[in-house]
C-alpha atoms as a PDB file:
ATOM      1  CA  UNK A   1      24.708 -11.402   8.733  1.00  0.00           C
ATOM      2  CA  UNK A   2      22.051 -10.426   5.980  1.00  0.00           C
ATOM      3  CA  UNK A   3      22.001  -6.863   6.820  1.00  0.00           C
ATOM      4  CA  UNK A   4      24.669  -5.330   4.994  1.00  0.00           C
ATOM      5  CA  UNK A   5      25.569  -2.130   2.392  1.00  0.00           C
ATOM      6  CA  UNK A   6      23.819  -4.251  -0.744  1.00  0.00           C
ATOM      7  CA  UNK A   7      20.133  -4.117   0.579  1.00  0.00           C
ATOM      8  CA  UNK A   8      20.681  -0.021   1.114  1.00  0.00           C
ATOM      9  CA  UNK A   9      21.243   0.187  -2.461  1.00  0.00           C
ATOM     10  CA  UNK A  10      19.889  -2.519  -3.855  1.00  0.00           C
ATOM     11  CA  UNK A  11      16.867  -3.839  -2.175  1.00  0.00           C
ATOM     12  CA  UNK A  12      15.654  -0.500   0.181  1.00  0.00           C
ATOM     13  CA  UNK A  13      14.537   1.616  -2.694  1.00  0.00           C
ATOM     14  CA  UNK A  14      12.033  -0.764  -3.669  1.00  0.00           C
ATOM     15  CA  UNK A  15      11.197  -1.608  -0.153  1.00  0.00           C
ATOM     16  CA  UNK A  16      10.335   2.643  -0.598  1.00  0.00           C
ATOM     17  CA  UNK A  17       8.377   1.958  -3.768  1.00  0.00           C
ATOM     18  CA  UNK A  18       5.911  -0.756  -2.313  1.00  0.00           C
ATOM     19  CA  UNK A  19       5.618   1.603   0.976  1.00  0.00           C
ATOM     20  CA  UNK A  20       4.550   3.796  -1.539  1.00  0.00           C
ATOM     21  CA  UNK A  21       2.156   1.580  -3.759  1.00  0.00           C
ATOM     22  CA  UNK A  22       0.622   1.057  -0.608  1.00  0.00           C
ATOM     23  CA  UNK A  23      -0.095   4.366   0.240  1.00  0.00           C
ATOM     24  CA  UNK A  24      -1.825   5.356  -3.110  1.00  0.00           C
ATOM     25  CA  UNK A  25      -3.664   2.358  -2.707  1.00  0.00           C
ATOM     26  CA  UNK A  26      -5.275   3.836   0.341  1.00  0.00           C
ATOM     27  CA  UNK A  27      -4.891   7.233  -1.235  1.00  0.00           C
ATOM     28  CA  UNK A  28      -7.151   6.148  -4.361  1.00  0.00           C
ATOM     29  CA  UNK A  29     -10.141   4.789  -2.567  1.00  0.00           C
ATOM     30  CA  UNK A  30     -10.079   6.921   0.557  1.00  0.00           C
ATOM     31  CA  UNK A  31     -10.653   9.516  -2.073  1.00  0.00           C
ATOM     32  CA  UNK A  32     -13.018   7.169  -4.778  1.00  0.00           C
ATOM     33  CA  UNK A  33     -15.215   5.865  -1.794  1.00  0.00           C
ATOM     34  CA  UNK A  34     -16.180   9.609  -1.761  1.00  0.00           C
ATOM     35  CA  UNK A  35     -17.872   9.661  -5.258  1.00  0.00           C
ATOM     36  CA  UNK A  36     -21.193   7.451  -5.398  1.00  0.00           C
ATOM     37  CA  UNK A  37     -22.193   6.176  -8.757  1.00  0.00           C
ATOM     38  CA  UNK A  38     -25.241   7.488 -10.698  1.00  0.00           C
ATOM     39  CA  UNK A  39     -26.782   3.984 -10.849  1.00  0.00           C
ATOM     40  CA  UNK A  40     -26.704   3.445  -7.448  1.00  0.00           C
ATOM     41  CA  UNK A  41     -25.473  -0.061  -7.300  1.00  0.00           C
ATOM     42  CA  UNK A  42     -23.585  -1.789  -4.717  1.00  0.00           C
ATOM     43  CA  UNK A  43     -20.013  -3.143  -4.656  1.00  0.00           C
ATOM     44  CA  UNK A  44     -21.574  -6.855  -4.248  1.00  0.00           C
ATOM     45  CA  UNK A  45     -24.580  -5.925  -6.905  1.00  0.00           C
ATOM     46  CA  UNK A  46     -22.000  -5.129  -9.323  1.00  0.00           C
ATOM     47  CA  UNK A  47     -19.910  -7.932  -9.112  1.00  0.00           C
ATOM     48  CA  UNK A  48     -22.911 -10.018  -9.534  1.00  0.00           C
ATOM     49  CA  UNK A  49     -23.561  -8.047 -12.933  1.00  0.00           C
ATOM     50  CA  UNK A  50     -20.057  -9.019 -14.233  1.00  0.00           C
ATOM     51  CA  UNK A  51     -20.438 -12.455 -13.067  1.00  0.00           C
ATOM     52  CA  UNK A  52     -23.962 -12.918 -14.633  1.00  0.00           C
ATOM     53  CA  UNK A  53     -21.993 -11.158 -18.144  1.00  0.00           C
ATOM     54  CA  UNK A  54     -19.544 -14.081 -18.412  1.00  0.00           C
ATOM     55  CA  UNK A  55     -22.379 -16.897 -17.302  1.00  0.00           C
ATOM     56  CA  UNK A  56     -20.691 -17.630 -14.030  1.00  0.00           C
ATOM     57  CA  UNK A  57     -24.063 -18.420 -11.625  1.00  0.00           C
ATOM     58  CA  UNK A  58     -22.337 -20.356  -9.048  1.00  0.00           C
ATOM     59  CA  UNK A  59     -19.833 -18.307  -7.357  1.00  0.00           C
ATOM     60  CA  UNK A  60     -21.488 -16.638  -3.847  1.00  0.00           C
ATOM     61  CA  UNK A  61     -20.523 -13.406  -2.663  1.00  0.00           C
ATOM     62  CA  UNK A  62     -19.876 -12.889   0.911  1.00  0.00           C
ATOM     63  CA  UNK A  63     -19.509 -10.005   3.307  1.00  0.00           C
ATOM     64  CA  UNK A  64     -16.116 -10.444   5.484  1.00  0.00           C
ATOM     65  CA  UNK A  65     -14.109  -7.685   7.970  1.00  0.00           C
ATOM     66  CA  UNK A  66     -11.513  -5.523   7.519  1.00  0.00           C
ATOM     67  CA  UNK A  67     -10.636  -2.531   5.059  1.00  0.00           C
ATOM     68  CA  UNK A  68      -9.327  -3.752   1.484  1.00  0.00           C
ATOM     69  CA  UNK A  69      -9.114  -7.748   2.586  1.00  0.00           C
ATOM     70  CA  UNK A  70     -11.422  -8.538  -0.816  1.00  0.00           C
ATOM     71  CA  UNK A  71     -10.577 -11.937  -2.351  1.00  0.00           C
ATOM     72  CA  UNK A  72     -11.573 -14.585  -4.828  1.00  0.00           C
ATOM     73  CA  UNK A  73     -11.564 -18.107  -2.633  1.00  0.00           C
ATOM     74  CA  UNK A  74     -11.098 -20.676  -5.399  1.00  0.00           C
ATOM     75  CA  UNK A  75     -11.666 -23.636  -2.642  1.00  0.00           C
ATOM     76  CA  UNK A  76     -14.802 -22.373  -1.561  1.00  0.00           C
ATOM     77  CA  UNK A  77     -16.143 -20.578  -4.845  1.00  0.00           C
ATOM     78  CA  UNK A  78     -16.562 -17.290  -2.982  1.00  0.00           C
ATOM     79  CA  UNK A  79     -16.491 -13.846  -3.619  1.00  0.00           C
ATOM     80  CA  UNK A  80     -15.359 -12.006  -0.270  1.00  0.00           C
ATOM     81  CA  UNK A  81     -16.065  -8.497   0.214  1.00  0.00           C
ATOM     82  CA  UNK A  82     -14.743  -5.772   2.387  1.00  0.00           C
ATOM     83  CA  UNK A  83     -17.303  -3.844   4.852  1.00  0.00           C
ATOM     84  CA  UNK A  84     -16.461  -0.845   2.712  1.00  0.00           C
ATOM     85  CA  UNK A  85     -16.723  -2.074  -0.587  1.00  0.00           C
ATOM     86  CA  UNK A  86     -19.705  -5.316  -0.389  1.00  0.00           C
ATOM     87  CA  UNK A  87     -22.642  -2.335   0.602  1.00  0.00           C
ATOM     88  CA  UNK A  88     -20.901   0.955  -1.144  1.00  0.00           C
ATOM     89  CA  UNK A  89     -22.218   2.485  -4.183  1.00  0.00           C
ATOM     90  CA  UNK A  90     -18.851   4.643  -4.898  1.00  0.00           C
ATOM     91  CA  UNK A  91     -16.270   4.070  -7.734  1.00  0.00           C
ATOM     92  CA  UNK A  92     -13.862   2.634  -5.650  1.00  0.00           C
ATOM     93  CA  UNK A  93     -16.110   0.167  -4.101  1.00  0.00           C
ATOM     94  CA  UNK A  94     -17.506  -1.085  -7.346  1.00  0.00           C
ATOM     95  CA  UNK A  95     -14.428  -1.213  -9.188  1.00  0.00           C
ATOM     96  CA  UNK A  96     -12.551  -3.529  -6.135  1.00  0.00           C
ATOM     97  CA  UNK A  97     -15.744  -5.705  -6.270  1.00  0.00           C
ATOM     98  CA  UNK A  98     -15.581  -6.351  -9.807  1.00  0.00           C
ATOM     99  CA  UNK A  99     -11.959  -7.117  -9.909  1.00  0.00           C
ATOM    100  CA  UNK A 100     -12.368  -9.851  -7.566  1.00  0.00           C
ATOM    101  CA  UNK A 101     -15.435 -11.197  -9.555  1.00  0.00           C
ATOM    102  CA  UNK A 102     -12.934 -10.512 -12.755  1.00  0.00           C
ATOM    103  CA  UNK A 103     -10.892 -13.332 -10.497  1.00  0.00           C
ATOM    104  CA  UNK A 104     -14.148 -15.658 -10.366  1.00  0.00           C
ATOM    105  CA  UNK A 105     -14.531 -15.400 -14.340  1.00  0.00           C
ATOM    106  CA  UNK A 106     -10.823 -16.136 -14.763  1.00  0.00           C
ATOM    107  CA  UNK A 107     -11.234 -19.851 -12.771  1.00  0.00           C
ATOM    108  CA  UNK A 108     -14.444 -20.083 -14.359  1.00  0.00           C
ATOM    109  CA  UNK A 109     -12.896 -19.419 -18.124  1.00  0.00           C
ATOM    110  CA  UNK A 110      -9.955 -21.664 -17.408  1.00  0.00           C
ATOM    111  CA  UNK A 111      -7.297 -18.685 -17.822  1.00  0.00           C
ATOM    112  CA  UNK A 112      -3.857 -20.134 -18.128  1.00  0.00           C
ATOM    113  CA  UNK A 113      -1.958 -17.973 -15.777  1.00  0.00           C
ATOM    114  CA  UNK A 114      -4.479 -18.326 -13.033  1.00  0.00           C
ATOM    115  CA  UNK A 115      -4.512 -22.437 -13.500  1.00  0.00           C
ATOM    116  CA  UNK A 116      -0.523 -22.329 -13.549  1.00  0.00           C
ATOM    117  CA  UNK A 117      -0.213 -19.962 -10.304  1.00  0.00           C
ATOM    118  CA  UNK A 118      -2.922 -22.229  -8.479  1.00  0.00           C
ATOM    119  CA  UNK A 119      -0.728 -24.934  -9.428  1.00  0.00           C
ATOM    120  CA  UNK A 120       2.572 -23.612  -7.933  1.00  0.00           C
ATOM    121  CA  UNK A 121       1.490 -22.450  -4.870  1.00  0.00           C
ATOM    122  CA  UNK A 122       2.211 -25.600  -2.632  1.00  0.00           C
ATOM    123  CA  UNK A 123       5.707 -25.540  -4.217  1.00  0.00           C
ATOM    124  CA  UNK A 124       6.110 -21.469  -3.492  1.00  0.00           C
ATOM    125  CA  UNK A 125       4.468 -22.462   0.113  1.00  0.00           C
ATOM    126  CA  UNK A 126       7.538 -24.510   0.567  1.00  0.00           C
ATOM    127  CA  UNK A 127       9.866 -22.567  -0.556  1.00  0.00           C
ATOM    128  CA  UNK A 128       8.928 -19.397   0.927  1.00  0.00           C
ATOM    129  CA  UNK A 129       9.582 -21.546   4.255  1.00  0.00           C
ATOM    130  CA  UNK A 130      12.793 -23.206   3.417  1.00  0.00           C
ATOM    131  CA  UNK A 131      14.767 -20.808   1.070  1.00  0.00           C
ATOM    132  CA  UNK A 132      16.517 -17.916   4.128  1.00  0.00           C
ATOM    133  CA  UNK A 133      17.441 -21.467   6.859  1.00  0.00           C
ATOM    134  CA  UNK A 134      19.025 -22.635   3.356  1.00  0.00           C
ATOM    135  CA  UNK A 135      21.205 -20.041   2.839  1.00  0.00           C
ATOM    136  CA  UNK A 136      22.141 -19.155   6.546  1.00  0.00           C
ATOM    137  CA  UNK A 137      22.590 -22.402   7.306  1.00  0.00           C
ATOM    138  CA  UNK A 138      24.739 -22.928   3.804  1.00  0.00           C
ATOM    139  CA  UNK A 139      26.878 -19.729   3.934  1.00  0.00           C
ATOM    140  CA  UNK A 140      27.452 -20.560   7.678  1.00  0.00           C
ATOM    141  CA  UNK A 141      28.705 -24.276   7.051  1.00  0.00           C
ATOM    142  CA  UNK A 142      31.266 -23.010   4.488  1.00  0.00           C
ATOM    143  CA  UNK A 143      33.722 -22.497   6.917  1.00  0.00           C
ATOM    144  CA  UNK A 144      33.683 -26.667   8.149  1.00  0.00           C
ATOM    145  CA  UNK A 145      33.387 -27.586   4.291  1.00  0.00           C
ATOM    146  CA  UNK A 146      32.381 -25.634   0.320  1.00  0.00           C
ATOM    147  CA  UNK A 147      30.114 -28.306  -0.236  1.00  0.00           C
ATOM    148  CA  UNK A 148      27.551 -26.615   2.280  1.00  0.00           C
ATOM    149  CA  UNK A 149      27.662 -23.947  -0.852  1.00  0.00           C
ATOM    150  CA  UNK A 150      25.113 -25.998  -2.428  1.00  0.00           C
ATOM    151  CA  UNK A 151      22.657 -25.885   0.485  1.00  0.00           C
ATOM    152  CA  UNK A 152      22.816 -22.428  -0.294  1.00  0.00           C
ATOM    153  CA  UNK A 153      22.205 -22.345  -3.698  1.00  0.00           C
ATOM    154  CA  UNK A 154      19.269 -24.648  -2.961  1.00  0.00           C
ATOM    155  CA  UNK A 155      17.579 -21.674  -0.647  1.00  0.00           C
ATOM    156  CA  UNK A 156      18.632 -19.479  -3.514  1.00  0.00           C
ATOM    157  CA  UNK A 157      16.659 -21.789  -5.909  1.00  0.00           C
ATOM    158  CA  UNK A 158      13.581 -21.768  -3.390  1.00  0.00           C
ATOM    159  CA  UNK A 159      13.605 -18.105  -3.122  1.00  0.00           C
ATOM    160  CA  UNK A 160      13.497 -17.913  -6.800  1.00  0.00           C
ATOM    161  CA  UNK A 161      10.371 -20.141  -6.973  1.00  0.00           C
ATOM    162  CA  UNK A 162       8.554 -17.387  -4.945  1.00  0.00           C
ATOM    163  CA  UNK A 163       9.858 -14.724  -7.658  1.00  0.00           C
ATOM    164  CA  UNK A 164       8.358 -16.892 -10.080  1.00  0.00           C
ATOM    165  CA  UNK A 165       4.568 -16.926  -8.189  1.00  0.00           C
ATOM    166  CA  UNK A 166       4.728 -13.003  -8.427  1.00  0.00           C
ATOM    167  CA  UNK A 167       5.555 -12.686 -11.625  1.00  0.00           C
ATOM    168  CA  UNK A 168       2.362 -15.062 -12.878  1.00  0.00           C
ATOM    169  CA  UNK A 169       0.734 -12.861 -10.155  1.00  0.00           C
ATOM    170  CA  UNK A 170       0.940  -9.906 -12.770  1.00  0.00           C
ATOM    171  CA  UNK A 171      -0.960 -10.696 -15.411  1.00  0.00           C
ATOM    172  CA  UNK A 172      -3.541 -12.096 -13.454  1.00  0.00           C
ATOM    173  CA  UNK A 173      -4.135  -9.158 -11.665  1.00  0.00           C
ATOM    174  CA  UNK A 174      -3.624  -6.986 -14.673  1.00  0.00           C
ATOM    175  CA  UNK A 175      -6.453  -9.287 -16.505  1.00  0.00           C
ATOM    176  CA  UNK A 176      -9.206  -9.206 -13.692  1.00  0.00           C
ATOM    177  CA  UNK A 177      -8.871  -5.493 -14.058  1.00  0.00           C
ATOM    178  CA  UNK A 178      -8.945  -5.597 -17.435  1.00  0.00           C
ATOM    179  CA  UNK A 179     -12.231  -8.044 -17.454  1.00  0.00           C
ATOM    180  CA  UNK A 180     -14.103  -5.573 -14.607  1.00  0.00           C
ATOM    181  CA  UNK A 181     -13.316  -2.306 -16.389  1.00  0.00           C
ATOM    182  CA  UNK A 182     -14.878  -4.114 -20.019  1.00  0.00           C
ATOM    183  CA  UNK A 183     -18.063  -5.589 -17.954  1.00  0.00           C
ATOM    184  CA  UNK A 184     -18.520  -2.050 -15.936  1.00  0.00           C
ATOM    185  CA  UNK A 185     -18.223  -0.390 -19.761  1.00  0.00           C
ATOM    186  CA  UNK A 186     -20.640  -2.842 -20.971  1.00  0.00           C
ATOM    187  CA  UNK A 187     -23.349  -3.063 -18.424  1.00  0.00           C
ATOM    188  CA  UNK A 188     -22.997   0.555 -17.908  1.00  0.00           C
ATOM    189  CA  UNK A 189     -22.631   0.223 -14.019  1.00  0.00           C
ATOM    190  CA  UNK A 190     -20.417   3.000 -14.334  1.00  0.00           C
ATOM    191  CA  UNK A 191     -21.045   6.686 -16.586  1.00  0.00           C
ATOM    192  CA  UNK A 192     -17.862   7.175 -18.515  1.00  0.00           C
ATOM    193  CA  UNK A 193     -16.499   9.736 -16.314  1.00  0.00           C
ATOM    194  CA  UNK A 194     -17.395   7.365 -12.875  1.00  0.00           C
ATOM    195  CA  UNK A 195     -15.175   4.816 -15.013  1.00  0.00           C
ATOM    196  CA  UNK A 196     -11.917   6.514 -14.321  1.00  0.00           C
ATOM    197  CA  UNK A 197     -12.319   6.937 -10.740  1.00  0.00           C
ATOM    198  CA  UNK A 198     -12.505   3.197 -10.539  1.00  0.00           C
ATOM    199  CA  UNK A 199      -9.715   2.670 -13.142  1.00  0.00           C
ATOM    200  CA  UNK A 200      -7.755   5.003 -10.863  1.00  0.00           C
ATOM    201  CA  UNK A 201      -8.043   2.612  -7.911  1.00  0.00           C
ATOM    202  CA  UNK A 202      -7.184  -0.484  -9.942  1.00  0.00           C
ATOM    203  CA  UNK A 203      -4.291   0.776 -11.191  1.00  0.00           C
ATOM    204  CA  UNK A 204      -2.879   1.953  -8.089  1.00  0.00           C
ATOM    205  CA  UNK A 205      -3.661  -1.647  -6.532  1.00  0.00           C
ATOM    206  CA  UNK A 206      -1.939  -3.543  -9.851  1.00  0.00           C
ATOM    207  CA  UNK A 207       1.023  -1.241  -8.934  1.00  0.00           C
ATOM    208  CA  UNK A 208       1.205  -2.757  -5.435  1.00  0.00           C
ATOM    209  CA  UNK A 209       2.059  -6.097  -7.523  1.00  0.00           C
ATOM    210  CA  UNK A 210       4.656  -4.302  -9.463  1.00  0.00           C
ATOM    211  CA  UNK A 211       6.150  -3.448  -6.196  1.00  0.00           C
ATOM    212  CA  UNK A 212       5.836  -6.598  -4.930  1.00  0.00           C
ATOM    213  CA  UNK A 213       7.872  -8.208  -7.574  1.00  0.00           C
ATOM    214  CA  UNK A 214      10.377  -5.235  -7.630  1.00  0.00           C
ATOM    215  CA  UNK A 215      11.123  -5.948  -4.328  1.00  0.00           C
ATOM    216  CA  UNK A 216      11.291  -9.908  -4.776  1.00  0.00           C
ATOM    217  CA  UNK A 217      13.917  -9.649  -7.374  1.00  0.00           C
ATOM    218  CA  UNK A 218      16.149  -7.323  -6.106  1.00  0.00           C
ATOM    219  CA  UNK A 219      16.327  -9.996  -2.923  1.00  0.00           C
ATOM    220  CA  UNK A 220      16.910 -12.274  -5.076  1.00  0.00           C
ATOM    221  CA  UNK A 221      19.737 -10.777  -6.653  1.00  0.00           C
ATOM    222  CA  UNK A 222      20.987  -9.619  -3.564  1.00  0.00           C
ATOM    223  CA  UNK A 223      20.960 -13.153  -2.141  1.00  0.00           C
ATOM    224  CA  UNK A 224      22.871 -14.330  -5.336  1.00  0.00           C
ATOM    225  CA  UNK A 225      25.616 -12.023  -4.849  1.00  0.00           C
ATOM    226  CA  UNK A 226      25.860 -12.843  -1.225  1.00  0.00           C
ATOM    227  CA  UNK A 227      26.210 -16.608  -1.738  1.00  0.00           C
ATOM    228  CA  UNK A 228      28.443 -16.223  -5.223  1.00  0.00           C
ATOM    229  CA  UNK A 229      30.281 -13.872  -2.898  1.00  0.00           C
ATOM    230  CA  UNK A 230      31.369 -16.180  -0.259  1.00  0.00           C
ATOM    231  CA  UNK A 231      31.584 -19.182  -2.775  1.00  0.00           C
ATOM    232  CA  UNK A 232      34.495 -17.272  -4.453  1.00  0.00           C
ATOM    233  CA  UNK A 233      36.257 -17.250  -0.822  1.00  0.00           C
END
């Protein structure tokens, strides 16, 4: 029912452009874990540094599996780092590390965005869950009675809330970059020319966000004209 000529043109491309994020994502720090900073400090030593620059002392930092699965764990006050970033010494390594501690600083500062995204997440949780069974089950029920229409609008409404999560989602990513790359300046974890191989890698990451919310609005809008579409019927 949902598959139809709109998501070719309006929702596919940027299904292609987050395939794509993804890929220089991987791209970056395949080619970043290759170049091994001067000062010879780990992924997890660094994000100490930046976390010691800010006076957070109370966040621990924790090894964890997988390739690129680092995360900031507000519940348990952890830093969690990848196998190939927590013992690493390259650019990429540090620069992922620091970006999550940039996330530990930002709970630790009080950062607005970050205390209003926290906050909506049981909502977006919810409606992430309820907003497609909306809308199938409104534009379905049209045909025994229009009022349905409004169960549809409802998943419509849900849907939007999880548009809403990604786009608080940028500038919180786009400020624990920002907060790594001025520590790793500062502390001089990095020479300057080290510094751009790790700015490379965060910037192809933050454009995995862009993506992300590319993608969530043109389903969105998609969705909308779908609905408005068979509430004009």
């Amino acid at each position: 029912m949902f598959f139809d000529p709109t998501y070719i043109y309006i929702v596919l491309p940027f299904v292609i452009f987050a395939m794509i994020a993804s890929a220089r994502v991987n791209s970056a720090f395949r080619t970043y874990s290759k170049q091994l900073s001067r000062s010879n400090i780990s992924g997890a030593d660094a994000a100490r540094r930046v976390l010691a620059l800010n006076g957070v002392h109370n966040v621990n930092i924790e090894r964890v599996n997988g390739n690129l699965t680092d995360h900031y764990d507000p519940k348990a006050n952890v830093i969690r780092l990848s196998q190939s970033v927590y013992d690493s010494t390259s650019t990429a390594a540090i620069g992922v590390a620091c970006h999550e501690a940039g996330h530990a600083v930002q709970y630790a500062s009080g950062y607005g965005p970050i205390k209003l995204r926290a906050a909506i997440i049981p909502i977006t949780n919810i409606g992430s869950k309820l907003a497609m069974p909306l809308i199938i089950i409104g534009i379905i029920f049209t045909s025994v009675s229009m009022l349905f229409i409004n169960v549809a609008y409802a998943g419509i409404i849900c849907f939007a809330l999880c548009t809403t999560f990604q786009i608080i989602t940028l500038p919180v990513e786009f400020n624990a970059s920002h907060r790594a790359l001025e520590c790793i300046e500062a502390s001089g974890i990095l020479t300057e020319d080290e510094q751009k191989g790790a700015k490379r890698v965060l910037r192809a990451a933050a454009m995995t966000y862009v993506a992300a919310l590319a993608v969530s609005l043109a389903q969105l809008l998609r969705l909308l004209m779908l609905v408005n579409g068979r509430n004009r019927r």
